[in-house]
PDB file of N, CA and C in Angstrom:
ATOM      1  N   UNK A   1       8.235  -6.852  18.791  1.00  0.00           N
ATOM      2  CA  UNK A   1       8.727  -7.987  19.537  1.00  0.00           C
ATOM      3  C   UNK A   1       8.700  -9.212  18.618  1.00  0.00           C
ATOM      4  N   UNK A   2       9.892  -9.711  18.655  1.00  0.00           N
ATOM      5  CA  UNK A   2       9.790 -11.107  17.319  1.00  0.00           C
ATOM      6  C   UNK A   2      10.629 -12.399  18.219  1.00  0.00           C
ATOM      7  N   UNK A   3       9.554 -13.504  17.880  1.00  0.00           N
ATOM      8  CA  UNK A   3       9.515 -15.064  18.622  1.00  0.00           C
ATOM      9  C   UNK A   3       9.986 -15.512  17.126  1.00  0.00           C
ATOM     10  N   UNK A   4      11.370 -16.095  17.671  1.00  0.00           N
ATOM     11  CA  UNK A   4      11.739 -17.546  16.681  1.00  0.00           C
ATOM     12  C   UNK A   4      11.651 -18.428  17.343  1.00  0.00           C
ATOM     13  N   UNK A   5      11.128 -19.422  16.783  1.00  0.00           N
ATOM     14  CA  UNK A   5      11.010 -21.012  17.372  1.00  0.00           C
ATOM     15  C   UNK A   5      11.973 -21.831  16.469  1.00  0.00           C
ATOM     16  N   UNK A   6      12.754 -23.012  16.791  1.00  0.00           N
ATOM     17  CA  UNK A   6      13.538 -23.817  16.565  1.00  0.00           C
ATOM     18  C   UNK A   6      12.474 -25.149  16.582  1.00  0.00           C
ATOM     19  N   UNK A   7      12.248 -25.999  15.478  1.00  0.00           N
ATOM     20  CA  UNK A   7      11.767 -27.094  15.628  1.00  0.00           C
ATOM     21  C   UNK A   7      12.599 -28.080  14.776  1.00  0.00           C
ATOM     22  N   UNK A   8      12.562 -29.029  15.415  1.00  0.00           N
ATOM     23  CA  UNK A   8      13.868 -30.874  14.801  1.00  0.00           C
ATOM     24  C   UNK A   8      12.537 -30.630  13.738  1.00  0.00           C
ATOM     25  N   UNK A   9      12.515 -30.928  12.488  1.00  0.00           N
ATOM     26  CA  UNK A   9      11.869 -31.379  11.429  1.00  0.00           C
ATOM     27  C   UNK A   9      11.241 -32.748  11.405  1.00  0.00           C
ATOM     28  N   UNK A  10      12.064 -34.019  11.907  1.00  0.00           N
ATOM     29  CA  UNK A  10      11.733 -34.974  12.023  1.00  0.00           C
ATOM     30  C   UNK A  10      11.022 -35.703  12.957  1.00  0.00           C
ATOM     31  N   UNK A  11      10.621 -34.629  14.241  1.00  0.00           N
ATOM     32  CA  UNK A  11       9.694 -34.738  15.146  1.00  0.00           C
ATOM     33  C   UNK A  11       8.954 -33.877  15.494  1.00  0.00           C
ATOM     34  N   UNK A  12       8.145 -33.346  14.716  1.00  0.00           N
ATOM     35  CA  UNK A  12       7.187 -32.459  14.762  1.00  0.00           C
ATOM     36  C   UNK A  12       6.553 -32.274  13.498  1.00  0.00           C
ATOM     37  N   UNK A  13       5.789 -32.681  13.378  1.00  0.00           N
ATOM     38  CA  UNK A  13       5.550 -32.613  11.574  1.00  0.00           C
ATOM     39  C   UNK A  13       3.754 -32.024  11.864  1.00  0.00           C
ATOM     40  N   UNK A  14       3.493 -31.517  13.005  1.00  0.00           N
ATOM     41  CA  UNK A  14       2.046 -30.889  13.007  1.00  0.00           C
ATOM     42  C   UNK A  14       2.236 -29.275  13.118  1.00  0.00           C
ATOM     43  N   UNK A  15       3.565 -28.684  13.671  1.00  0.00           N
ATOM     44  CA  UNK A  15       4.075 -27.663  13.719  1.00  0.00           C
ATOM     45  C   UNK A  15       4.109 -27.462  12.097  1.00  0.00           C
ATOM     46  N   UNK A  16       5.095 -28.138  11.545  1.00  0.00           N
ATOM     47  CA  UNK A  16       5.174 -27.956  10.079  1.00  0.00           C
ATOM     48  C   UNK A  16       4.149 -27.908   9.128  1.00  0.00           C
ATOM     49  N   UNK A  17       3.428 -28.844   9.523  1.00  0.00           N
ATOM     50  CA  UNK A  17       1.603 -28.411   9.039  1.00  0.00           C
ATOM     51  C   UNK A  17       1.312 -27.065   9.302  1.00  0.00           C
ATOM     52  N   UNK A  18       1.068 -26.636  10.419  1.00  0.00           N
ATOM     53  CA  UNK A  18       0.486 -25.378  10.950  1.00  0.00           C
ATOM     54  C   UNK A  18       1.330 -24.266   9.852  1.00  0.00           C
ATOM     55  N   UNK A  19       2.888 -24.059  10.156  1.00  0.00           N
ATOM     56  CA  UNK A  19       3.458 -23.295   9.219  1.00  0.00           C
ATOM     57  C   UNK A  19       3.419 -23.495   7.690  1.00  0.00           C
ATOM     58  N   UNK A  20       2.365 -24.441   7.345  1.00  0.00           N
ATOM     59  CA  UNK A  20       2.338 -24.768   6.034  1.00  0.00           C
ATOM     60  C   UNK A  20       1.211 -23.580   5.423  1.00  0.00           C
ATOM     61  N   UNK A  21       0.154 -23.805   6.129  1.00  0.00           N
ATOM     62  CA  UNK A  21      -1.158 -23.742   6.097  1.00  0.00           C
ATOM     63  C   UNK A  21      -1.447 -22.098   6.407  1.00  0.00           C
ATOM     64  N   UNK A  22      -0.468 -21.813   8.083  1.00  0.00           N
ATOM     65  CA  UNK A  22      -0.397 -20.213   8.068  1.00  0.00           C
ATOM     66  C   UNK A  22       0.927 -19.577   7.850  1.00  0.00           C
ATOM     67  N   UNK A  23       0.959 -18.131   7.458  1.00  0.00           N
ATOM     68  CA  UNK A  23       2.223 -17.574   7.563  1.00  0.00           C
ATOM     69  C   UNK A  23       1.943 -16.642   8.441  1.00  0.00           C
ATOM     70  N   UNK A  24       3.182 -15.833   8.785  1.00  0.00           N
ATOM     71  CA  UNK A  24       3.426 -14.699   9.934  1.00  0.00           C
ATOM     72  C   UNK A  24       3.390 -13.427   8.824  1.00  0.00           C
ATOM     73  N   UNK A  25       2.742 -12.492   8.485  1.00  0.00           N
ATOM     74  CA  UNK A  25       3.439 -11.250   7.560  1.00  0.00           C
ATOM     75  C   UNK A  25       3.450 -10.230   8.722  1.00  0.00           C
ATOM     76  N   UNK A  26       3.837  -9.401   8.649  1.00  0.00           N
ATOM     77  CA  UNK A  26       4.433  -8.138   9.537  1.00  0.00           C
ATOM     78  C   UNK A  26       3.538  -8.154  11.128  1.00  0.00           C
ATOM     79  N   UNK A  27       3.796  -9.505  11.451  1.00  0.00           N
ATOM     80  CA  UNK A  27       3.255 -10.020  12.737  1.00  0.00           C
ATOM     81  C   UNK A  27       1.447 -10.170  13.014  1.00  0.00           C
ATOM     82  N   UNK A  28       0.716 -10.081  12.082  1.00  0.00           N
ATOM     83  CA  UNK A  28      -0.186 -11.026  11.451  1.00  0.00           C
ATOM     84  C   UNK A  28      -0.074 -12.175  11.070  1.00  0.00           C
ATOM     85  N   UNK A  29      -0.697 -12.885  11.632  1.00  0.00           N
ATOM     86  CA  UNK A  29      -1.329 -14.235  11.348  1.00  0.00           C
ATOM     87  C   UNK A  29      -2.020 -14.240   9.717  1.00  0.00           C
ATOM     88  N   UNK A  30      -1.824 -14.821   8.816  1.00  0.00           N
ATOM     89  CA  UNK A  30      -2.739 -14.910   7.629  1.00  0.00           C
ATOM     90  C   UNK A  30      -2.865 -16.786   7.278  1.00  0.00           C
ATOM     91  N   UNK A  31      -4.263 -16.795   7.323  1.00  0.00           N
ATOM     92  CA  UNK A  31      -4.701 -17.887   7.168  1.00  0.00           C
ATOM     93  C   UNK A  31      -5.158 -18.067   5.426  1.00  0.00           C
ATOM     94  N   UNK A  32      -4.672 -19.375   4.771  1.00  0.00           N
ATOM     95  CA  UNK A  32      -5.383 -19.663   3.798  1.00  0.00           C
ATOM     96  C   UNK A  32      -6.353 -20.351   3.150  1.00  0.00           C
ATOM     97  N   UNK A  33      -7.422 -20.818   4.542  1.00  0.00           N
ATOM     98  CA  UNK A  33      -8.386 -21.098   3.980  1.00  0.00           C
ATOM     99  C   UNK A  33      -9.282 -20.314   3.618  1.00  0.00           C
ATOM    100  N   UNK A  34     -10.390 -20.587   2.996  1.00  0.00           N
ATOM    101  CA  UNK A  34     -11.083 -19.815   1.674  1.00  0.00           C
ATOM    102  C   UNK A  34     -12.535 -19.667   2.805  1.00  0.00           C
ATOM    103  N   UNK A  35     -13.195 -18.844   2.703  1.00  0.00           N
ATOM    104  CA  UNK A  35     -14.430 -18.257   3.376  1.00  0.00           C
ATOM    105  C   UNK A  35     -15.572 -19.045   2.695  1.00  0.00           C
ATOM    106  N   UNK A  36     -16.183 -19.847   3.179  1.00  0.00           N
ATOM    107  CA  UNK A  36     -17.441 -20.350   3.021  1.00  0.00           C
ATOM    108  C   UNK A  36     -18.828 -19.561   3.348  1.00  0.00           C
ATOM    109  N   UNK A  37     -19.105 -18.698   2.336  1.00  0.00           N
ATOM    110  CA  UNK A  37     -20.298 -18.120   2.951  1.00  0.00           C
ATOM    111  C   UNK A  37     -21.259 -18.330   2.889  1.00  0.00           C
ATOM    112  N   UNK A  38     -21.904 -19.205   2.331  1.00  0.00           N
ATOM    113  CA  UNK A  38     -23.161 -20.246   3.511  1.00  0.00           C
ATOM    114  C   UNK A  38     -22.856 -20.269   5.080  1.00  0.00           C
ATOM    115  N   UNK A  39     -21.875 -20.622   5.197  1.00  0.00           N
ATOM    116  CA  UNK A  39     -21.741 -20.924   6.674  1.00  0.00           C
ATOM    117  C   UNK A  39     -21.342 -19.785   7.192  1.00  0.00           C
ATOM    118  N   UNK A  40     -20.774 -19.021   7.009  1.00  0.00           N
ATOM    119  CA  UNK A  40     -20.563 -17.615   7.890  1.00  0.00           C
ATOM    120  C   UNK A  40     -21.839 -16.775   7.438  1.00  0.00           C
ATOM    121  N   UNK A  41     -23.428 -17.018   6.669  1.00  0.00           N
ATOM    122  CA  UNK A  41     -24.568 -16.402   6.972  1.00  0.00           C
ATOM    123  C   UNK A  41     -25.402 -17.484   7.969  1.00  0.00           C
ATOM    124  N   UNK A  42     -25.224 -18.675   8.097  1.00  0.00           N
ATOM    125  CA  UNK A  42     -25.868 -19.421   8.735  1.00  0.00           C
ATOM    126  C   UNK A  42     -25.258 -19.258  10.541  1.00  0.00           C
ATOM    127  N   UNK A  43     -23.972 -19.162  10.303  1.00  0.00           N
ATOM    128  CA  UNK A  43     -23.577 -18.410  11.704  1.00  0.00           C
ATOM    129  C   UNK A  43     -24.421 -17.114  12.329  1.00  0.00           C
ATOM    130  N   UNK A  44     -24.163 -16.160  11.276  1.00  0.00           N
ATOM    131  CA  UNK A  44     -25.037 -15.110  12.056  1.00  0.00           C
ATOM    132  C   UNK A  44     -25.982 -15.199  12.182  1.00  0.00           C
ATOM    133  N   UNK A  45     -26.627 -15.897  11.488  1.00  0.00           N
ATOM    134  CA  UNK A  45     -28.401 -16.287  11.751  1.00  0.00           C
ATOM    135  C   UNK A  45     -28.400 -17.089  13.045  1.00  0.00           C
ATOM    136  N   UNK A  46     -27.461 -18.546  13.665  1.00  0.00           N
ATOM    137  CA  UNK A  46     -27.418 -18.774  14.603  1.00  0.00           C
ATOM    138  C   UNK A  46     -27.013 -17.977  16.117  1.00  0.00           C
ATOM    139  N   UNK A  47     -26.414 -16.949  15.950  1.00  0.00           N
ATOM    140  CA  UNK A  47     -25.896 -15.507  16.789  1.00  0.00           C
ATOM    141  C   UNK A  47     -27.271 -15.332  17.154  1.00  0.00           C
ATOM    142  N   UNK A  48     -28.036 -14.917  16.378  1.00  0.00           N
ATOM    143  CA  UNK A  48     -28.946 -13.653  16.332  1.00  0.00           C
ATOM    144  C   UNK A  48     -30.412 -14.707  17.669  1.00  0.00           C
ATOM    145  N   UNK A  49     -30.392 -16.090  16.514  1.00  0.00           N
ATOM    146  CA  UNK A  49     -31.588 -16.959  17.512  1.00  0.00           C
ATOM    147  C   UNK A  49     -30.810 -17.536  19.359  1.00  0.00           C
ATOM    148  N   UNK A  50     -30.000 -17.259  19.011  1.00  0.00           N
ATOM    149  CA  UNK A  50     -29.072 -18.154  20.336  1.00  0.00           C
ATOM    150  C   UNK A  50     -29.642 -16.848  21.535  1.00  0.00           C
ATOM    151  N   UNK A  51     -29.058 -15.442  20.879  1.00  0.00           N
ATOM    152  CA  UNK A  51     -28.897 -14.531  21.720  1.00  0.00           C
ATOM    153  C   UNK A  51     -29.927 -13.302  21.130  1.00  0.00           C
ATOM    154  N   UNK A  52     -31.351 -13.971  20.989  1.00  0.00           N
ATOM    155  CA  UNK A  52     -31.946 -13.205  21.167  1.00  0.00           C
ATOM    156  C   UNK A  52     -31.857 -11.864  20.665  1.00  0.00           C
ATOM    157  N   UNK A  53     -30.997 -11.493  19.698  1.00  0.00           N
ATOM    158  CA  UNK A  53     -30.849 -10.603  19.035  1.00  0.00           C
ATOM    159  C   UNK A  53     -31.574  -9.869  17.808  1.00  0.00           C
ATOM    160  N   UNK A  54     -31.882  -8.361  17.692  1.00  0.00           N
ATOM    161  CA  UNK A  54     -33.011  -8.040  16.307  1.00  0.00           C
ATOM    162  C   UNK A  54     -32.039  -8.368  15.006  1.00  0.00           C
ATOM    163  N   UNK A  55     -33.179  -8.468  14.130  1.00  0.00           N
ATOM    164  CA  UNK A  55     -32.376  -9.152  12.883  1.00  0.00           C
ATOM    165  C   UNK A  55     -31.197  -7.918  12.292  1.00  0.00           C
ATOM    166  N   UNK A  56     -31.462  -6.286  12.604  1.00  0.00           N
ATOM    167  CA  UNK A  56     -30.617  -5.328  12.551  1.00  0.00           C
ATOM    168  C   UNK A  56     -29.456  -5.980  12.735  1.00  0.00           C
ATOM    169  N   UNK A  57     -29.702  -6.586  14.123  1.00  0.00           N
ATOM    170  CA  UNK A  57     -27.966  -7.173  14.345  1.00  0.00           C
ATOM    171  C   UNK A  57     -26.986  -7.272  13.342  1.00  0.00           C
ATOM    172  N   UNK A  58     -27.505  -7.869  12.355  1.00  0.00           N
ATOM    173  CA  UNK A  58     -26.272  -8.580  10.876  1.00  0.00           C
ATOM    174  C   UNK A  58     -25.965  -7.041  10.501  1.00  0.00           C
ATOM    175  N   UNK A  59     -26.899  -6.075  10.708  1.00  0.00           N
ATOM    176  CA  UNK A  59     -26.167  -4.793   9.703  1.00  0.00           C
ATOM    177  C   UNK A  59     -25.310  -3.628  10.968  1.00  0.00           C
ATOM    178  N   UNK A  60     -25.720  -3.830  12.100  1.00  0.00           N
ATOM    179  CA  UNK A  60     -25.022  -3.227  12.800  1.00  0.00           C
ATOM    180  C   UNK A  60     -23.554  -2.739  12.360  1.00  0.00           C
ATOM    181  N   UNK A  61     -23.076  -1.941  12.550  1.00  0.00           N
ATOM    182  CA  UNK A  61     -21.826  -1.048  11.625  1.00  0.00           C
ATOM    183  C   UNK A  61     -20.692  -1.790  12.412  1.00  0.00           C
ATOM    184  N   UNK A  62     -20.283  -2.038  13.782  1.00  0.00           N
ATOM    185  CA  UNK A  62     -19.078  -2.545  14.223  1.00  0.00           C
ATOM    186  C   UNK A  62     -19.371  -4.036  13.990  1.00  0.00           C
ATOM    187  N   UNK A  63     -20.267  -4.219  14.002  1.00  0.00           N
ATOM    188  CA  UNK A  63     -20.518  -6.292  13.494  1.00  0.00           C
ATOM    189  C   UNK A  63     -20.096  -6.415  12.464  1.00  0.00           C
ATOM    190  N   UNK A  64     -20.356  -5.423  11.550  1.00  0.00           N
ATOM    191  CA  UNK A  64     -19.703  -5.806   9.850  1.00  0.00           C
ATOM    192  C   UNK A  64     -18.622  -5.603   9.925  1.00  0.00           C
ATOM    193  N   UNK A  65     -17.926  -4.296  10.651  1.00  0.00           N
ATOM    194  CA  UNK A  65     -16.682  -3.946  10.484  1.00  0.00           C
ATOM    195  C   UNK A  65     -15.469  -5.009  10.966  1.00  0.00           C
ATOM    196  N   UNK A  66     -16.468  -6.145  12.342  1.00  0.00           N
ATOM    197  CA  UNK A  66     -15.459  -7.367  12.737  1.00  0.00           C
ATOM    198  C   UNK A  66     -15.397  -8.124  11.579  1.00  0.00           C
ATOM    199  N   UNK A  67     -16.285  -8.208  11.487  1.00  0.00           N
ATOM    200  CA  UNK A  67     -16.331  -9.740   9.998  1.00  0.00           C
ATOM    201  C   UNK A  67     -15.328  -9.369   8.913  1.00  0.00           C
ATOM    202  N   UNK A  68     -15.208  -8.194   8.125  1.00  0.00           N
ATOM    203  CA  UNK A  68     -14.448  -7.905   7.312  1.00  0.00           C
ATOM    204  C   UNK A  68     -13.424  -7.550   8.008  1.00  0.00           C
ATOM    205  N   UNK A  69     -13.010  -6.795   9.336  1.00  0.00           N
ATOM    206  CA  UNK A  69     -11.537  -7.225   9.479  1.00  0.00           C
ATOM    207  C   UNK A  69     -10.971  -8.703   9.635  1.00  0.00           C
ATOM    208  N   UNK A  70     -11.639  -9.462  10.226  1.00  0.00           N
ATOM    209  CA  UNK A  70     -11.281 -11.173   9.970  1.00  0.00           C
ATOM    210  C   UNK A  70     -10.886 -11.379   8.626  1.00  0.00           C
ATOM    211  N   UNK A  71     -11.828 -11.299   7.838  1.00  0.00           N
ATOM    212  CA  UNK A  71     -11.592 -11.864   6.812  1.00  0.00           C
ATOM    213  C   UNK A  71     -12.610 -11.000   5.776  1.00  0.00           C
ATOM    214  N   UNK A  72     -11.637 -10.450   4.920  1.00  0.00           N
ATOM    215  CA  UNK A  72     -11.564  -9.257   3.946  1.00  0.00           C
ATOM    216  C   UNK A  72     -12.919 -10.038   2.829  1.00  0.00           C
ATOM    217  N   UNK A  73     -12.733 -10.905   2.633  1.00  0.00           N
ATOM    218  CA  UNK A  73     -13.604 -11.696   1.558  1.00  0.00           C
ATOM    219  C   UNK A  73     -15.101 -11.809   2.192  1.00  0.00           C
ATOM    220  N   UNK A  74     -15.442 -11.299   3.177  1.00  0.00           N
ATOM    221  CA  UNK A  74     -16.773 -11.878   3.853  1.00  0.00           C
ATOM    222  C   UNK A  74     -17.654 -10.613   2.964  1.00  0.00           C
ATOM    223  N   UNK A  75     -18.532 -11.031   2.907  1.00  0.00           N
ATOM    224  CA  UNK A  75     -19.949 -10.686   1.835  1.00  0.00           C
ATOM    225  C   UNK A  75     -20.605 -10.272   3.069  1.00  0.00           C
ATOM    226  N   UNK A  76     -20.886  -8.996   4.228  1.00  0.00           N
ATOM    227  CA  UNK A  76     -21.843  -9.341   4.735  1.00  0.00           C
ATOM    228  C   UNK A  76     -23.528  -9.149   4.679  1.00  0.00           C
ATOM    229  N   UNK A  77     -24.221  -9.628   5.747  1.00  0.00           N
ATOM    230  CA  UNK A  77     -25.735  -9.459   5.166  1.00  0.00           C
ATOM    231  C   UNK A  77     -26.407  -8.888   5.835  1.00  0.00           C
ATOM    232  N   UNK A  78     -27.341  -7.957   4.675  1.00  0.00           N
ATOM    233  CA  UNK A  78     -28.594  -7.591   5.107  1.00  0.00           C
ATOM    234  C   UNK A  78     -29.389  -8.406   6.888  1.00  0.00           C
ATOM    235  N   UNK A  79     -30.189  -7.369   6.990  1.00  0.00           N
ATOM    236  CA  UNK A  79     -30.694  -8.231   8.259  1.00  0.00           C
ATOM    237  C   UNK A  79     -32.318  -8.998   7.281  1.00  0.00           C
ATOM    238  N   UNK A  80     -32.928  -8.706   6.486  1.00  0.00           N
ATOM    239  CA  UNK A  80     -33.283  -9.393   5.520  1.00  0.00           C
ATOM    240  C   UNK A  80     -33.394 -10.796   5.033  1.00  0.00           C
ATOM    241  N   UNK A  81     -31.854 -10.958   4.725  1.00  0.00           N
ATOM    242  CA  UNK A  81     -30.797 -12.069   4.577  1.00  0.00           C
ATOM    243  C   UNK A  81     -31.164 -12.882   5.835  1.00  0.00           C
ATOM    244  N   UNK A  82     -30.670 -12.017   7.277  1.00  0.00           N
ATOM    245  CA  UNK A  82     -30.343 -13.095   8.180  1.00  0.00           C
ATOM    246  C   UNK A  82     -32.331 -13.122   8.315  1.00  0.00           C
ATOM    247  N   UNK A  83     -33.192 -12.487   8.903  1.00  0.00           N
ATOM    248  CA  UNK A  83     -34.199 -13.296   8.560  1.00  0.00           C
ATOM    249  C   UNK A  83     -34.152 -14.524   7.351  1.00  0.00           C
ATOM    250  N   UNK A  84     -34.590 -14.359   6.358  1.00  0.00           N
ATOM    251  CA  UNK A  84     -34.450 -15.661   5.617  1.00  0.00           C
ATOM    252  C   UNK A  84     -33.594 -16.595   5.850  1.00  0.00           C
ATOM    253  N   UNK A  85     -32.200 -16.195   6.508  1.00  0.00           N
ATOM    254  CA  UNK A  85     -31.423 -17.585   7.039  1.00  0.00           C
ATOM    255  C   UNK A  85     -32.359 -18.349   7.987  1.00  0.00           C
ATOM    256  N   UNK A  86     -32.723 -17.324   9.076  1.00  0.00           N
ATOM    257  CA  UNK A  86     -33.534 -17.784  10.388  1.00  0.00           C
ATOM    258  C   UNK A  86     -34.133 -18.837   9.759  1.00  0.00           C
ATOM    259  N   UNK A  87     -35.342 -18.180   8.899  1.00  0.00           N
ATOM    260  CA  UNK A  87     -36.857 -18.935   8.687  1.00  0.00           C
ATOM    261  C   UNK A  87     -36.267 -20.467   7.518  1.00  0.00           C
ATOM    262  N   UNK A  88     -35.196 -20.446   7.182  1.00  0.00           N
ATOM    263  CA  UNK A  88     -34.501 -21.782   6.648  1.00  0.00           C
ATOM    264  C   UNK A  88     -34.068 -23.133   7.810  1.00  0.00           C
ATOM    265  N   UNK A  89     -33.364 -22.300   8.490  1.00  0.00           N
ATOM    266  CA  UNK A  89     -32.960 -23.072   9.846  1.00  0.00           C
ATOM    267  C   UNK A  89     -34.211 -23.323  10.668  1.00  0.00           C
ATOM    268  N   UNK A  90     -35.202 -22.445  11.004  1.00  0.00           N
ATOM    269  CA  UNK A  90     -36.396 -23.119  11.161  1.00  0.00           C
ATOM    270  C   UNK A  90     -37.100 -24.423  10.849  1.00  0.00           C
ATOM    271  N   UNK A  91     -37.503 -23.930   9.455  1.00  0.00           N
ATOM    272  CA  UNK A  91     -37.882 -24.871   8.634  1.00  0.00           C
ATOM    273  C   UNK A  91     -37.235 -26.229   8.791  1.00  0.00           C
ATOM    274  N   UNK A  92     -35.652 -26.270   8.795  1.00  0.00           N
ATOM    275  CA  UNK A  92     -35.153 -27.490   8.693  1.00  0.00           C
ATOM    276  C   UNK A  92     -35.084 -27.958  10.179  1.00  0.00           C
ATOM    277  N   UNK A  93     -34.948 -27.344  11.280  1.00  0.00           N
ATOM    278  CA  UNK A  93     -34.975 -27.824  12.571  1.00  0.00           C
ATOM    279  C   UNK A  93     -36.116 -28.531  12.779  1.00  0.00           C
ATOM    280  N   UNK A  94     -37.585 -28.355  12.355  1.00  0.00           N
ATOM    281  CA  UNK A  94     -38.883 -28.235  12.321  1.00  0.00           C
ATOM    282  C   UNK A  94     -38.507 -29.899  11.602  1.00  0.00           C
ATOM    283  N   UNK A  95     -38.306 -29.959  10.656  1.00  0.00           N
ATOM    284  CA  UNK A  95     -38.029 -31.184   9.926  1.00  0.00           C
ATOM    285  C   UNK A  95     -37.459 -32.274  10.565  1.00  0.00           C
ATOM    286  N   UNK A  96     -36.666 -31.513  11.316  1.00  0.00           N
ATOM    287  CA  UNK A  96     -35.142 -32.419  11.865  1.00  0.00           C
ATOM    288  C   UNK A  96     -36.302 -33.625  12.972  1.00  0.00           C
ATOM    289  N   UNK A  97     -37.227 -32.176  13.882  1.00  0.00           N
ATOM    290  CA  UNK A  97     -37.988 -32.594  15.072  1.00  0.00           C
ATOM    291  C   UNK A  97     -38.916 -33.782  14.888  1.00  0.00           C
ATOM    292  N   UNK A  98     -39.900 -33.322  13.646  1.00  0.00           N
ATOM    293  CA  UNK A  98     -40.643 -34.118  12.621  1.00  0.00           C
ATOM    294  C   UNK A  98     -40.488 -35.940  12.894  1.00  0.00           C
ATOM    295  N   UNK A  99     -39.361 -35.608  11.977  1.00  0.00           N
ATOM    296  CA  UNK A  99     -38.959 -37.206  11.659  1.00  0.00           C
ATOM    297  C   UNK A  99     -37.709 -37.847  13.215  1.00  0.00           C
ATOM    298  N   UNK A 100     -37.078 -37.014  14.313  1.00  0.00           N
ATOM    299  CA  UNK A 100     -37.411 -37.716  15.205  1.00  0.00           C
ATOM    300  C   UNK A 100     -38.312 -38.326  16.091  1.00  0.00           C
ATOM    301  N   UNK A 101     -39.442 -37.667  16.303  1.00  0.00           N
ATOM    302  CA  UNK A 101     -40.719 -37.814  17.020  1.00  0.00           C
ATOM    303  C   UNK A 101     -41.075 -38.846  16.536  1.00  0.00           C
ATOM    304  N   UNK A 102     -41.312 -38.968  14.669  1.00  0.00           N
ATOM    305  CA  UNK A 102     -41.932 -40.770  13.854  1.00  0.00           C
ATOM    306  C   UNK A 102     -40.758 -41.938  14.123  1.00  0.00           C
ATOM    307  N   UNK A 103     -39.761 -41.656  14.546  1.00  0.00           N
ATOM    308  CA  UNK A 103     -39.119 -42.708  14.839  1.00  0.00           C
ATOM    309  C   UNK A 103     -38.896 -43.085  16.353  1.00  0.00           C
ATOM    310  N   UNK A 104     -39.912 -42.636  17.134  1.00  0.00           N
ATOM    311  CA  UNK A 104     -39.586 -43.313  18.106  1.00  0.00           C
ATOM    312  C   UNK A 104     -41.007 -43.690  18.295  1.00  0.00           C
ATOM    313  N   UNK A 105     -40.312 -45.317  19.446  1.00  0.00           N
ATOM    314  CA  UNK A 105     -41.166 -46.694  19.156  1.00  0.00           C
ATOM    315  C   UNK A 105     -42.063 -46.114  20.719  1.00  0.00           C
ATOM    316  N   UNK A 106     -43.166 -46.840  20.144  1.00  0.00           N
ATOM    317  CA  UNK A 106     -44.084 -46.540  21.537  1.00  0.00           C
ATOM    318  C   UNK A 106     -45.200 -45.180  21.771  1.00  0.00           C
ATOM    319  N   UNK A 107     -44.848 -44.530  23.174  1.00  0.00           N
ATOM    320  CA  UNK A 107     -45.914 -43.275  23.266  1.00  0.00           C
ATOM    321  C   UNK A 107     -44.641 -42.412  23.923  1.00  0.00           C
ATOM    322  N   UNK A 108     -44.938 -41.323  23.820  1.00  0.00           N
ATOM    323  CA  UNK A 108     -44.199 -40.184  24.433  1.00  0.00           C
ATOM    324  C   UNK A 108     -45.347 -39.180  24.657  1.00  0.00           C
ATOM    325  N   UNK A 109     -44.855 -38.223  25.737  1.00  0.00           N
ATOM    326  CA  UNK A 109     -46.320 -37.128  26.259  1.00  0.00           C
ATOM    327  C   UNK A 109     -45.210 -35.971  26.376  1.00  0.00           C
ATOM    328  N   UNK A 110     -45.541 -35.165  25.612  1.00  0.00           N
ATOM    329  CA  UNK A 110     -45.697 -33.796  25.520  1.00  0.00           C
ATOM    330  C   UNK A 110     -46.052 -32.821  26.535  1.00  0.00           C
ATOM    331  N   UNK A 111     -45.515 -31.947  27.267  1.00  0.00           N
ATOM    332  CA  UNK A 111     -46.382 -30.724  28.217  1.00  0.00           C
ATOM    333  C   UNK A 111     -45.446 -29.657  28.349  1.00  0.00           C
ATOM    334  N   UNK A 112     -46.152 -28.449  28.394  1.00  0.00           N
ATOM    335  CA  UNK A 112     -45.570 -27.361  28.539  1.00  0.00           C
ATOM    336  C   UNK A 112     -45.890 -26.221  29.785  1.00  0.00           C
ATOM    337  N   UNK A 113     -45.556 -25.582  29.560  1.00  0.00           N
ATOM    338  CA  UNK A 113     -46.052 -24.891  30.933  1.00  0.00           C
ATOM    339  C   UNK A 113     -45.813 -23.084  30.486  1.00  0.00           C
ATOM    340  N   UNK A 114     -46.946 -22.344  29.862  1.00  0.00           N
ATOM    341  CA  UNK A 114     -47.036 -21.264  29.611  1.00  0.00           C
ATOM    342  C   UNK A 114     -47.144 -20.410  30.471  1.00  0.00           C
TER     343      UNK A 114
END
């Protein structure tokens, strides 16, 4: 099934972006931006804490097999890996908490309920 679209050139110039940026090949979508993988291991490390997931998760066989059909260039990781992502994002959340708590003026009270 094949969609042609007709666009005026001179009023639409975000369409023309879009077709700049992606092409159509044999009715695939191919995108050319470049895979950042810091951030697609810091993703799965955020997956895994969001939803409670074992760190196996990252090696699970159909999880890898999505990532590399997305995008052929993805490196994926050990569950190893995504531990050490975790305990980074920790660390820096831990930091983040840190130095909001010293900047605020006054008293604040703390309680939890175990």
């Amino acid at each position: 099934m094949s969609k042609f679209f007709s666009i005026d050139a001179s009023c639409n110039t975000t369409l023309l972006h879009h077709r700049a940026k992606c092409h159509e090949i044999d009715n695939q979508i191919v995108s050319h931006q470049p895979l950042d993988q810091a951030t697609y291991r810091e993703m799965v490390a955020l997956a895994i804490i969001k939803h409670n997931y074992p760190f196996s998760f990252a090696e699970h066989e159909n999880n890898m097999l999505l990532h590399c059909y997305l995008n052929p260039n993805v490196k994926t990781i050990s569950r190893n890996t995504a531990k050490s992502d975790m305990i980074k994002i920790y660390k820096r959340e831990k930091e983040n908490l840190k130095h909001d708590l010293k900047s605020i003026i006054g008293r604040f009270c703390l309680s939890s309920d175990l």
